[in-house]
N, C-alpha and C. Protein backbone atom coordinates (compact mmCIF):
# COMPACT_ATOMS: atom_id res chain seq x y z
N UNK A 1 6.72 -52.81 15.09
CA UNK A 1 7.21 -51.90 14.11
C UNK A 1 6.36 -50.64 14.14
N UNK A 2 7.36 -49.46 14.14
CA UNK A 2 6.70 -48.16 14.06
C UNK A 2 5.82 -47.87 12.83
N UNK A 3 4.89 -47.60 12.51
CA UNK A 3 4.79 -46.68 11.19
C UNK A 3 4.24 -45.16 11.30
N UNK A 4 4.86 -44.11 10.62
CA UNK A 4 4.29 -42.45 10.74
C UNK A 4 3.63 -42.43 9.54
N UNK A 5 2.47 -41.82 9.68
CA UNK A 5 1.33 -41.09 8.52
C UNK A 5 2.49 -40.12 8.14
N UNK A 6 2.43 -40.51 6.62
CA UNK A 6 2.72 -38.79 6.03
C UNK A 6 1.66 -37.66 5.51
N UNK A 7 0.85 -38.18 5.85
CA UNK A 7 -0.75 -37.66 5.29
C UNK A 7 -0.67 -36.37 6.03
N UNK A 8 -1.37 -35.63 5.20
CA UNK A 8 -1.20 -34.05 5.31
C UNK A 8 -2.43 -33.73 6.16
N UNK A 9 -2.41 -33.22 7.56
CA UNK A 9 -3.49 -33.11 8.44
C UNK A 9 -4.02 -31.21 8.12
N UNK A 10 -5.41 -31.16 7.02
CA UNK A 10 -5.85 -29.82 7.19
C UNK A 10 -5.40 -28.57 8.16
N UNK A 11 -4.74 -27.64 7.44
CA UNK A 11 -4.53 -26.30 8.66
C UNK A 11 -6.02 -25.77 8.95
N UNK A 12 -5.71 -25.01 10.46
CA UNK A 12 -6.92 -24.56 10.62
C UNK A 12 -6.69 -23.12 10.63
N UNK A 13 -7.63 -22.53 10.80
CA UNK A 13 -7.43 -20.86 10.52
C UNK A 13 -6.35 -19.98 11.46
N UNK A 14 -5.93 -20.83 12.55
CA UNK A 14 -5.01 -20.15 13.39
C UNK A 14 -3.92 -21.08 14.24
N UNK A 15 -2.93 -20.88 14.11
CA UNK A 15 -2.16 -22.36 15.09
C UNK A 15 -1.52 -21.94 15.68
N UNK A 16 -2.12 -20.93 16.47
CA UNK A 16 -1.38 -20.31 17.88
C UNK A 16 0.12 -20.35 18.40
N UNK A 17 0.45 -19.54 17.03
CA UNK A 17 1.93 -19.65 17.09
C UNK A 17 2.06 -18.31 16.97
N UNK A 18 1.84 -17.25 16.68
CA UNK A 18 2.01 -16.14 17.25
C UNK A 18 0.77 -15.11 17.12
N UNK A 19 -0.62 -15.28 18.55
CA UNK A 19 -1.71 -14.96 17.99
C UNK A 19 -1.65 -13.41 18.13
N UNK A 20 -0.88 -12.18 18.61
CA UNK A 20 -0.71 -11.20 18.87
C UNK A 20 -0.32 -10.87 17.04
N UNK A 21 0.65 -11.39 16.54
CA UNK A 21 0.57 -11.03 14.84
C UNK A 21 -0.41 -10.86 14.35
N UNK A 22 -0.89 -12.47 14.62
CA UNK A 22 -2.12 -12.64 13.85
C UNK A 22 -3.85 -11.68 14.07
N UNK A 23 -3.90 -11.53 15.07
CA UNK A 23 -4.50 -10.30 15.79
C UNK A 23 -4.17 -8.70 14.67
N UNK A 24 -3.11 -8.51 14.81
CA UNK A 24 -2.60 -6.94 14.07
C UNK A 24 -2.75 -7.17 12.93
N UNK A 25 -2.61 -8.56 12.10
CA UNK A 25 -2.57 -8.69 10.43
C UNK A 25 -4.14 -8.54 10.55
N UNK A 26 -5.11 -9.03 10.94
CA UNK A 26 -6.40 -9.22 11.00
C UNK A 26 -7.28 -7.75 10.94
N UNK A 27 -6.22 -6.83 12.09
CA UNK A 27 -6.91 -5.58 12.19
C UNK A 27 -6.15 -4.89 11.11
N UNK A 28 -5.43 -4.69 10.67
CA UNK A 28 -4.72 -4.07 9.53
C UNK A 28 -5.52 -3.95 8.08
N UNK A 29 -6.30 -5.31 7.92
CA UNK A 29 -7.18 -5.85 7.08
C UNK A 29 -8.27 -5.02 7.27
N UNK A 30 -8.77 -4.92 8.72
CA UNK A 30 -10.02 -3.94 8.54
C UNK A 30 -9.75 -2.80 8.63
N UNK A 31 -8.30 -2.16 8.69
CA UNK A 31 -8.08 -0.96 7.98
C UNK A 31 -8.28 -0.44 7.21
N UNK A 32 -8.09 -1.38 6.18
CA UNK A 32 -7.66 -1.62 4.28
C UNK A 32 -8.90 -0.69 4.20
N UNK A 33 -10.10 -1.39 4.49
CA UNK A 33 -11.13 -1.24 4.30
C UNK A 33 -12.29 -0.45 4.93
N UNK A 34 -11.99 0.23 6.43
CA UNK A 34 -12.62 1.19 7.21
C UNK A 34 -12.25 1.56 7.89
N UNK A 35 -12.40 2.55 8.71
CA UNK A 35 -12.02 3.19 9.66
C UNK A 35 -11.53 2.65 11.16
N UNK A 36 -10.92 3.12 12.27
CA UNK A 36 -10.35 2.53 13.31
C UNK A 36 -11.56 2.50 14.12
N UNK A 37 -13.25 2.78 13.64
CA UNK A 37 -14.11 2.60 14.88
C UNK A 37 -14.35 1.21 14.09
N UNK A 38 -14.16 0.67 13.36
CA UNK A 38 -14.63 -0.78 12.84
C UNK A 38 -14.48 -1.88 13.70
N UNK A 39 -12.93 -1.29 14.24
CA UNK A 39 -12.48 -2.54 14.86
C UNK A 39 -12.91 -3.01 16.31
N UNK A 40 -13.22 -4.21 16.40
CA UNK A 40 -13.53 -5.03 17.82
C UNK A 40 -12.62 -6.00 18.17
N UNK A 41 -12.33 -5.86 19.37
CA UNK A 41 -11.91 -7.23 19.26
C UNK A 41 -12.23 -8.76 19.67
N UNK A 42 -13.86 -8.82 19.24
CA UNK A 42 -14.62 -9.77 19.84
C UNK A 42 -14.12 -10.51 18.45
N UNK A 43 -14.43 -9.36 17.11
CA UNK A 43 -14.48 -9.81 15.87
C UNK A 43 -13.11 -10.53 15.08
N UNK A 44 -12.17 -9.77 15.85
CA UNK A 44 -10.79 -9.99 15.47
C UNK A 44 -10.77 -11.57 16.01
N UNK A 45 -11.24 -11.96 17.28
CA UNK A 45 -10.91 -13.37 17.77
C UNK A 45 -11.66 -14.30 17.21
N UNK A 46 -12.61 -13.69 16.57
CA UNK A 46 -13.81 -14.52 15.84
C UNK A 46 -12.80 -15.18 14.24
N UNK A 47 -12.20 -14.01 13.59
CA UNK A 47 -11.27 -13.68 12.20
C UNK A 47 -10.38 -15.10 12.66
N UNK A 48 -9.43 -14.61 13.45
CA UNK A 48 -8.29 -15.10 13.98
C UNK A 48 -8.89 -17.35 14.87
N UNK A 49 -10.79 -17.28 15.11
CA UNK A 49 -10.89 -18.11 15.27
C UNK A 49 -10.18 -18.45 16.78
N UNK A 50 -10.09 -17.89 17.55
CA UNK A 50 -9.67 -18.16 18.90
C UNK A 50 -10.79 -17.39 20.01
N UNK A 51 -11.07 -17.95 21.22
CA UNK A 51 -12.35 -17.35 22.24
C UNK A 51 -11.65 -15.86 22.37
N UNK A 52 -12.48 -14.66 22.82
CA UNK A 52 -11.99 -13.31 23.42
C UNK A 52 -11.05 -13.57 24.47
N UNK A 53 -11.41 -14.44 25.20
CA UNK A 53 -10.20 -14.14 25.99
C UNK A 53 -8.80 -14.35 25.62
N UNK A 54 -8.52 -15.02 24.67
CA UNK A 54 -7.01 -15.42 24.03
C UNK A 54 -6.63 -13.79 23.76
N UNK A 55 -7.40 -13.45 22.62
CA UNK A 55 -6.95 -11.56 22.58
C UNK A 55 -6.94 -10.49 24.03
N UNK A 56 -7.56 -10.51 24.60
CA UNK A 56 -7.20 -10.04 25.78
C UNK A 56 -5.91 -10.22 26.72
N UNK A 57 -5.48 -11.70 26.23
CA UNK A 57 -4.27 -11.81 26.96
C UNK A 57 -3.24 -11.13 26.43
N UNK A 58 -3.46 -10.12 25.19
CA UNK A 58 -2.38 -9.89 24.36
C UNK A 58 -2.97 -8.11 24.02
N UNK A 59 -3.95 -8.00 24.04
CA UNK A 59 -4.58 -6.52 24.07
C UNK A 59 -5.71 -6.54 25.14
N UNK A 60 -5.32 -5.76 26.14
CA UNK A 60 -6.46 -5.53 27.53
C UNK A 60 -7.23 -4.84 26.95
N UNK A 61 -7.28 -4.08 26.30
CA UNK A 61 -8.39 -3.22 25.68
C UNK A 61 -8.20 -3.06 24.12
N UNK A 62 -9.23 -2.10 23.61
CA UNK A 62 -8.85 -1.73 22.04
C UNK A 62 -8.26 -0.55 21.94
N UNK A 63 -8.17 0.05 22.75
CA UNK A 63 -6.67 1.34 23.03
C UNK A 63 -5.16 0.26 22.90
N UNK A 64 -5.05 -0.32 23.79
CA UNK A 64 -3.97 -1.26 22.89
C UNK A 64 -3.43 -2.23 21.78
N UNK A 65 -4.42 -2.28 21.48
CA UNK A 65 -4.74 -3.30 20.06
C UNK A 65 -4.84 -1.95 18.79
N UNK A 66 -5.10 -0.49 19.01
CA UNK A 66 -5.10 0.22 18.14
C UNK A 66 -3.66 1.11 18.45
N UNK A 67 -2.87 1.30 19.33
CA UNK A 67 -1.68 1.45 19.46
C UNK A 67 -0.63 0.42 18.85
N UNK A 68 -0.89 -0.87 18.76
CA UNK A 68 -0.06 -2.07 18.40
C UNK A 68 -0.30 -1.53 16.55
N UNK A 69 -1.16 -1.71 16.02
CA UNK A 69 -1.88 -1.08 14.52
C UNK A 69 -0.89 -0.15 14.61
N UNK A 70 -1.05 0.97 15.33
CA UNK A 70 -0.87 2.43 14.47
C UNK A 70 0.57 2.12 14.43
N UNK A 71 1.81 1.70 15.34
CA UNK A 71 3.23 1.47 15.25
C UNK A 71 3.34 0.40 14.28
N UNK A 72 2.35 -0.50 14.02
CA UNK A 72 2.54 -1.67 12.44
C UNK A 72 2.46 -0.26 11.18
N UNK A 73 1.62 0.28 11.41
CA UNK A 73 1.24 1.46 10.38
C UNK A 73 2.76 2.43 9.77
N UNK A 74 3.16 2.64 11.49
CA UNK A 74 4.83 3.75 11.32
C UNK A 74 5.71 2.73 10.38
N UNK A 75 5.82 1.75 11.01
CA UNK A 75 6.62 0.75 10.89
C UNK A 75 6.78 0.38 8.85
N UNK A 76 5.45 0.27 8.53
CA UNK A 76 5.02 0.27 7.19
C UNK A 76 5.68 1.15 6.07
N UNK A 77 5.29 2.30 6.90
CA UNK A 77 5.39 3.94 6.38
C UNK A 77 7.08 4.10 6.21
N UNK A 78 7.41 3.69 6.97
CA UNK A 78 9.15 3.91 7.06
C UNK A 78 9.75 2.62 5.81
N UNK A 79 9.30 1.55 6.12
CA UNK A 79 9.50 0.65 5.07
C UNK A 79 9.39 1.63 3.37
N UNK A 80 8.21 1.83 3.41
CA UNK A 80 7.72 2.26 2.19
C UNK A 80 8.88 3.50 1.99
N UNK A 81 9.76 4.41 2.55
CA UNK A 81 9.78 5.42 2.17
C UNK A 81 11.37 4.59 2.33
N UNK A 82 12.09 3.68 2.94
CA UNK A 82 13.24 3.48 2.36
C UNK A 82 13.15 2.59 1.07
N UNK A 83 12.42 2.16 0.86
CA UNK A 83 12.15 1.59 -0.86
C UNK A 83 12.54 2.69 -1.79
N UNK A 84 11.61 3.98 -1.45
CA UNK A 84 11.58 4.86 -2.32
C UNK A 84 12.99 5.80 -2.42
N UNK A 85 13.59 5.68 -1.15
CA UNK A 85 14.72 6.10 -1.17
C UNK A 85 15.92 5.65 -1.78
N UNK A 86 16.16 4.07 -1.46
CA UNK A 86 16.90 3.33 -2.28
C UNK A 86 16.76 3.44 -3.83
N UNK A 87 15.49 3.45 -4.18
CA UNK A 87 15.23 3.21 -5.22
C UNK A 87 15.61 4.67 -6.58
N UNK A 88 15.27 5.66 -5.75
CA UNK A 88 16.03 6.89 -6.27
C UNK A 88 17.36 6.55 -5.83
N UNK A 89 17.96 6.01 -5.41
CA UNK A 89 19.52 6.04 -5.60
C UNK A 89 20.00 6.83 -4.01
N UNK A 90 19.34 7.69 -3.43
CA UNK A 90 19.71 8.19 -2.36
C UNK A 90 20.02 9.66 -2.32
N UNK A 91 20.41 10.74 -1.70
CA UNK A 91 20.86 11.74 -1.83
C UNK A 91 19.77 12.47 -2.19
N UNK A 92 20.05 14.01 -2.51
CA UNK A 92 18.35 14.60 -2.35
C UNK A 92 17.59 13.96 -3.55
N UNK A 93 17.49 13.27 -4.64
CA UNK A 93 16.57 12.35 -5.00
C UNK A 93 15.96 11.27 -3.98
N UNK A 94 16.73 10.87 -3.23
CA UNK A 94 16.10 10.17 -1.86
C UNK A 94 15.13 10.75 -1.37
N UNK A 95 15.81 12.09 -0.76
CA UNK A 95 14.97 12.92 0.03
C UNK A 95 13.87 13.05 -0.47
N UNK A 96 13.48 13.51 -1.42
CA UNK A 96 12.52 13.98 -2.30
C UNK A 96 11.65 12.99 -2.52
N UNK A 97 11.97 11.58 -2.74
CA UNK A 97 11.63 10.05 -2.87
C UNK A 97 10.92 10.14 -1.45
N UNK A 98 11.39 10.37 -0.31
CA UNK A 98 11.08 9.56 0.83
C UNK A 98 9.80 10.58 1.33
N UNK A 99 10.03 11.93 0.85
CA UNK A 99 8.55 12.51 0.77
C UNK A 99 7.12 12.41 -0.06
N UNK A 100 7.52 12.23 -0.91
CA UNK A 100 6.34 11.32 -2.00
C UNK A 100 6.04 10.03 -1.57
N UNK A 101 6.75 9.02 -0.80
CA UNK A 101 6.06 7.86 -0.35
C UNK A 101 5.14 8.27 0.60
N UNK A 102 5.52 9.11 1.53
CA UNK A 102 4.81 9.64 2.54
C UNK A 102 3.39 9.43 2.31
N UNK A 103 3.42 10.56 1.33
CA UNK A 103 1.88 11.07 0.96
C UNK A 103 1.52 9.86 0.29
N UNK A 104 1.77 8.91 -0.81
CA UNK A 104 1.32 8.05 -1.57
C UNK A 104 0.96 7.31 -0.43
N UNK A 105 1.68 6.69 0.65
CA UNK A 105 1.58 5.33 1.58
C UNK A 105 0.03 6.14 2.78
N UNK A 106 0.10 7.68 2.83
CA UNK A 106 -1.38 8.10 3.80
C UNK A 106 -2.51 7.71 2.47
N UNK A 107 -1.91 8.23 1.32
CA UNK A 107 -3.36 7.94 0.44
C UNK A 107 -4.12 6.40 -0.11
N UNK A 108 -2.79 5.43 -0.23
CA UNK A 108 -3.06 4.19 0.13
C UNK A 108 -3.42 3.81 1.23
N UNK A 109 -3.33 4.04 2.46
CA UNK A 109 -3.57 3.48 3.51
C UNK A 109 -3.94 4.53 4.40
N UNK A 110 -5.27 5.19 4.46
CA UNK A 110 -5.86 6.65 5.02
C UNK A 110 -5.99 6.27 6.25
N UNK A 111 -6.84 5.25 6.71
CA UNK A 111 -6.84 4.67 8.28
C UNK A 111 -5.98 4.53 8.84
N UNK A 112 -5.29 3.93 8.60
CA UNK A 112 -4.22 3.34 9.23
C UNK A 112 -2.79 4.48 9.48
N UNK A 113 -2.85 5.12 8.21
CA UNK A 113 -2.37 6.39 8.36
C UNK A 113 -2.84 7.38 9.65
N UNK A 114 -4.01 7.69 9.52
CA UNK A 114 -4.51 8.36 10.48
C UNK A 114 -4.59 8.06 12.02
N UNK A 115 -4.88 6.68 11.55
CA UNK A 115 -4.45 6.29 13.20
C UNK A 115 -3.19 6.32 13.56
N UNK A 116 -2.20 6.17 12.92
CA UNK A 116 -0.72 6.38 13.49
C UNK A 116 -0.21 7.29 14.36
N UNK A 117 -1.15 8.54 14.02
CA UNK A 117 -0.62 9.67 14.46
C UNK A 117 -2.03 9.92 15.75
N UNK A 118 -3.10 9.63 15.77
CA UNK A 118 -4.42 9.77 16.68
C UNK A 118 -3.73 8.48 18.13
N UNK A 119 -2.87 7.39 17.89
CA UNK A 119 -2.95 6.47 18.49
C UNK A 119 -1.66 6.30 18.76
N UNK A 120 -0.25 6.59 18.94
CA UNK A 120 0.47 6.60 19.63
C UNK A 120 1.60 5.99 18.69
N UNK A 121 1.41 6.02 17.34
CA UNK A 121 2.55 5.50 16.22
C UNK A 121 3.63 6.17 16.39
N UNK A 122 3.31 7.56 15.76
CA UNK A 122 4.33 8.64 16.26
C UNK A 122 4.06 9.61 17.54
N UNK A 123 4.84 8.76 18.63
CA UNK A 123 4.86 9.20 20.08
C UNK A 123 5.29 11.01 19.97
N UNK A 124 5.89 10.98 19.15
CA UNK A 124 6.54 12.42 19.43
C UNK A 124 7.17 13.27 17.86
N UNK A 125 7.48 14.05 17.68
CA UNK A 125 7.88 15.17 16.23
C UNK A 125 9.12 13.86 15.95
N UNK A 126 9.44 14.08 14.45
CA UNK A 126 10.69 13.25 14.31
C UNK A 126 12.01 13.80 14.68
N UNK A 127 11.95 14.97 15.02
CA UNK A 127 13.15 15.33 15.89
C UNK A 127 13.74 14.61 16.93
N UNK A 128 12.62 13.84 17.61
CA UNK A 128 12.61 13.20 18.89
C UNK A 128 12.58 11.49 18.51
N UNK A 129 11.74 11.34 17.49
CA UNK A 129 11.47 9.98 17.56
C UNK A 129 12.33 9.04 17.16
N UNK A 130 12.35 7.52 17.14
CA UNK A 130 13.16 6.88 16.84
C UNK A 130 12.68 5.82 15.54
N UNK A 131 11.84 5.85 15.38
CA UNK A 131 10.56 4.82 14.46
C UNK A 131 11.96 5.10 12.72
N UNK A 132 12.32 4.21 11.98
CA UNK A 132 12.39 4.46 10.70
C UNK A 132 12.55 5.24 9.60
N UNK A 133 11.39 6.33 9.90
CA UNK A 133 11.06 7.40 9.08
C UNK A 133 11.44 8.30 9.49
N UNK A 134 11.40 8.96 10.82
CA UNK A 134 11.75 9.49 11.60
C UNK A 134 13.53 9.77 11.37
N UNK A 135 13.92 8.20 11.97
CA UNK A 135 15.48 8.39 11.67
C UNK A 135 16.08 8.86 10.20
N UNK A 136 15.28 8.17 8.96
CA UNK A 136 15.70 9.03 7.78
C UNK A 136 15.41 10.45 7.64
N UNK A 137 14.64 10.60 7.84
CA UNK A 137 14.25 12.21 7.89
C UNK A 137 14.96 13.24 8.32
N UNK A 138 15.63 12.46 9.22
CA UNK A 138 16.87 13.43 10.26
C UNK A 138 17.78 13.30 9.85
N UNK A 139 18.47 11.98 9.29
CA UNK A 139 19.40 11.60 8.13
C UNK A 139 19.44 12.44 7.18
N UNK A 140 18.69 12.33 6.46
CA UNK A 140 18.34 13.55 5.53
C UNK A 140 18.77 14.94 5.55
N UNK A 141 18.03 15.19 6.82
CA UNK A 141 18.48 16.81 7.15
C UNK A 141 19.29 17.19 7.50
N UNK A 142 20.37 16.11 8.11
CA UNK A 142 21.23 16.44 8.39
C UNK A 142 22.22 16.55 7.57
N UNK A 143 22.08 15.64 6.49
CA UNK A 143 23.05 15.47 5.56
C UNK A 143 22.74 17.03 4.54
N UNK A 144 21.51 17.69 4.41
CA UNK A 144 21.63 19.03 3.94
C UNK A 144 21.51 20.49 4.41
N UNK A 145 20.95 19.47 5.80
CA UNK A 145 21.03 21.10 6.83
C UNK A 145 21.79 21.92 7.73
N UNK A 146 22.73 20.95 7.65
CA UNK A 146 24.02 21.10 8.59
C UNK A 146 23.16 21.53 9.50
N UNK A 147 23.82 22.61 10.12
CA UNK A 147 23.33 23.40 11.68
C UNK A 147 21.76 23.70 11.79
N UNK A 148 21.50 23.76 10.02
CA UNK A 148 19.92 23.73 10.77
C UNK A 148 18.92 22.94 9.79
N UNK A 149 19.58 21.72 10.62
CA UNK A 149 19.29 20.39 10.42
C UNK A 149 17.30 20.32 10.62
N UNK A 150 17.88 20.54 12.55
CA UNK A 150 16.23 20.32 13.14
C UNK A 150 14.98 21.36 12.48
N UNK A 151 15.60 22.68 11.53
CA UNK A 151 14.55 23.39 10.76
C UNK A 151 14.45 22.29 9.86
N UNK A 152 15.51 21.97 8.85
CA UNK A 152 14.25 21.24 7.89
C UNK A 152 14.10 20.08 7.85
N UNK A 153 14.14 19.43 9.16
CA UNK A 153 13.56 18.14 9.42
C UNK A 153 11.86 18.98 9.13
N UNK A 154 11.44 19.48 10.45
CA UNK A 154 10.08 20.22 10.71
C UNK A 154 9.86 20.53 9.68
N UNK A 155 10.07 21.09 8.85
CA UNK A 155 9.94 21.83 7.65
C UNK A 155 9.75 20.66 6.25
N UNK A 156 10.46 20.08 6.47
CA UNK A 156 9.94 18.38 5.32
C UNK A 156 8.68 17.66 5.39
N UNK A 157 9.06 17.48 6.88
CA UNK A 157 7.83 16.44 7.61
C UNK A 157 6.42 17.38 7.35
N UNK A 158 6.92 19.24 7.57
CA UNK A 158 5.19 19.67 7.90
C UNK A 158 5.05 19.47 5.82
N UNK A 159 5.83 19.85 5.23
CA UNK A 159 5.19 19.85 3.90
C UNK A 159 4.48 18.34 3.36
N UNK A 160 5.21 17.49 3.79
CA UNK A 160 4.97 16.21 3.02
C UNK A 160 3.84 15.76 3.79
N UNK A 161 3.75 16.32 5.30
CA UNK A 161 2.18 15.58 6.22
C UNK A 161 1.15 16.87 5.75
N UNK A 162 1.55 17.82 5.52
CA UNK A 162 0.46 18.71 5.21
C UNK A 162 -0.35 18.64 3.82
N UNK A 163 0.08 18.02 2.84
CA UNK A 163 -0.18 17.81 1.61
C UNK A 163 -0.88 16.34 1.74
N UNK A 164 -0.36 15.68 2.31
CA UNK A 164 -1.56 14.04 2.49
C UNK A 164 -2.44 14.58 3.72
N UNK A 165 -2.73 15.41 4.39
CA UNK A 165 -3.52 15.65 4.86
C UNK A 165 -4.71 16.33 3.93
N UNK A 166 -4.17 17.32 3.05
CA UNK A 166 -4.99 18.24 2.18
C UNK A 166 -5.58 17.17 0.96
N UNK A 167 -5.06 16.42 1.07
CA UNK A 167 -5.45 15.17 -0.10
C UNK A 167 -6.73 14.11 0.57
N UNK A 168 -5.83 14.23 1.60
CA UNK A 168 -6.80 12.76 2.37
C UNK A 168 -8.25 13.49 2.74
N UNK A 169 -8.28 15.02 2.76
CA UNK A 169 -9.52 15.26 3.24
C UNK A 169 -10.44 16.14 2.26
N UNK A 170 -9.86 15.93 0.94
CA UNK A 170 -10.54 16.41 -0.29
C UNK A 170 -9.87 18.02 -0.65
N UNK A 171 -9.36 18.36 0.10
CA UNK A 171 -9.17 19.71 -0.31
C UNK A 171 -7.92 19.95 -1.40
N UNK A 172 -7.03 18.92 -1.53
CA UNK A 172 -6.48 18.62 -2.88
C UNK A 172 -6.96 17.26 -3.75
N UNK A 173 -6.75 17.29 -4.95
CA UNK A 173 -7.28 16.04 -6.08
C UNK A 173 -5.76 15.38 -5.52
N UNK A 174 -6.02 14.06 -5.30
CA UNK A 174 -4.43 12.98 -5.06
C UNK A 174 -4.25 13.03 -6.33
N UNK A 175 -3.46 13.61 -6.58
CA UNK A 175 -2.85 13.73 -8.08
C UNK A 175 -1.63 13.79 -7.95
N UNK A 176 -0.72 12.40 -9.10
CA UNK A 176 0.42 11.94 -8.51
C UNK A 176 1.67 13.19 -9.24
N UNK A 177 1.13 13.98 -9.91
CA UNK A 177 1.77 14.96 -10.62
C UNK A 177 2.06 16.32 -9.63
N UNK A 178 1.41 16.10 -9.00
CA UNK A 178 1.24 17.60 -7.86
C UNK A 178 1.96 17.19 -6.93
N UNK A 179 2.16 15.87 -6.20
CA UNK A 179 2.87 15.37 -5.29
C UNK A 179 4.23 15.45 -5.63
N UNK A 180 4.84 14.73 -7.00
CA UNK A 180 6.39 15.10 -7.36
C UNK A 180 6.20 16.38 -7.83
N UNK A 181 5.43 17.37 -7.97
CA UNK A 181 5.66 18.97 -8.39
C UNK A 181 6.54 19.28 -6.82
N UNK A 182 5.42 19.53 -5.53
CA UNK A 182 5.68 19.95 -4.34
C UNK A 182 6.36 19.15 -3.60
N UNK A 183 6.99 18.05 -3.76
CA UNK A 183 7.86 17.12 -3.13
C UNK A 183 9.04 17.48 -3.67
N UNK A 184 9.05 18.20 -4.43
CA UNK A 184 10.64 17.91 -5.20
C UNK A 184 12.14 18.73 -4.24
N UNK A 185 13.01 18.02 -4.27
CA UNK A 185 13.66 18.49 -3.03
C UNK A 185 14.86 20.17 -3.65
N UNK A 186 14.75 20.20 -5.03
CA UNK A 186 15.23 21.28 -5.81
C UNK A 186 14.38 22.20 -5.74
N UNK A 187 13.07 22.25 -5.83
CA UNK A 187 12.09 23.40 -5.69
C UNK A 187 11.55 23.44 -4.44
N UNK A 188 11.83 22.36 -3.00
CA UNK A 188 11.27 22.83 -2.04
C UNK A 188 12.16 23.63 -1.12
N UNK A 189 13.63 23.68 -1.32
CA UNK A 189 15.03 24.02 -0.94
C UNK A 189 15.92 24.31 -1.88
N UNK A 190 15.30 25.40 -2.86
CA UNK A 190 16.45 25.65 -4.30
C UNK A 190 17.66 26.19 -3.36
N UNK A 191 17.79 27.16 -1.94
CA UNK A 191 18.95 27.98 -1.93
C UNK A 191 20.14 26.65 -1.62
N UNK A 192 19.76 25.40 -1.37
CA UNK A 192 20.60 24.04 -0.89
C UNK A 192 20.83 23.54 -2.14
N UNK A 193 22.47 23.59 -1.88
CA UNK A 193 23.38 22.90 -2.89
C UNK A 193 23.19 21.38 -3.11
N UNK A 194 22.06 20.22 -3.77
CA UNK A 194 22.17 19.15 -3.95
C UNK A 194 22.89 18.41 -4.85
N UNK A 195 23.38 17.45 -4.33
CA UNK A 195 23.76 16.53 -5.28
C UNK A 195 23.43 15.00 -5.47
């Protein structure tokens, strides 16, 4: 006669079921908390509890392990800004929504932010790119720019990255009142008919 334990056998810190995630959740973590020279990835395999070479089979270097980050980072960023879009209901309250996450999601998340754009998140202007944010953005503009759409794509993106830049590096107070002042899609494009 057979008998099976139902006894619950302790997890261990990693069960190599997808250690390339677990790797990016790990470094994401030392985002939270410092800068992109923090990261190793002796330390990450140490976190994650697997030898260096397991991470190597999955990042040859930390140029790729901080490229894998900065596209988790886009990836984030675009999340965050269709929340905010939905959540205004859509239409230039969207718009306007999906620029204020912007800046809120660089000032929550400054590293990781920063690396997005230092490390290969956003490969190219969102005119070009295909990432999330990118595609709303163009959505967006298109839906109020008609023919000149690709101006205020450029023209969104430089206000809403230029203002979490001026924040992230002290030269504005992150003040969530100044962000919906200069985000607002009625005072950043009054001559555009919104609805």
């Amino acid at each position: 006669m057979l008998t099976v334990s139902t006894s619950k056998i302790a997890p261990r810190a990693y069960h190599h079921g997808d250690l390339r995630a677990a790797l990016i959740e790990a470094g994401l973590a030392v985002l939270a908390g410092s800068d992109a020279e923090a990261i190793s990835l002796r330390e990450l395999a140490r976190t994650a509890g697997v030898s260096p070479t397991a991470v190597y089979r999955h990042f040859p270097d930390k140029k790729a392990l901080l490229a894998a980050l900065a596209d988790a980072g886009v990836a984030r960023l675009g999340e965050a800004q269709r929340l905010a879009s939905e959540a205004a209901g859509g239409g230039a309250a969207g718009f306007a929504a999906t620029g204020r996450a912007y800046v809120r999601f660089a000032l929550a998340n400054p590293a990781l932010f920063r690396l997005s754009f230092t490390h290969g998140g956003f490969a190219a202007a969102p005119t070009q790119s295909s990432d999330t944010a990118s595609l709303m953005l163009r959505g967006y503009a298109e839906q109020f720019g008609g023919a000149d759409a690709e101006r205020l794509t450029l023209q969104a993106w430089s206000v809403a990255h230029g203002l979490a830049m001026l924040m992230l590096d002290g030269r504005l107070p992150p003040d969530d009142a100044l962000i919906d002042r200069v985000l607002d899609t009625k005072t950043l494009f009054p001559a555009q008919n919104h609805t």
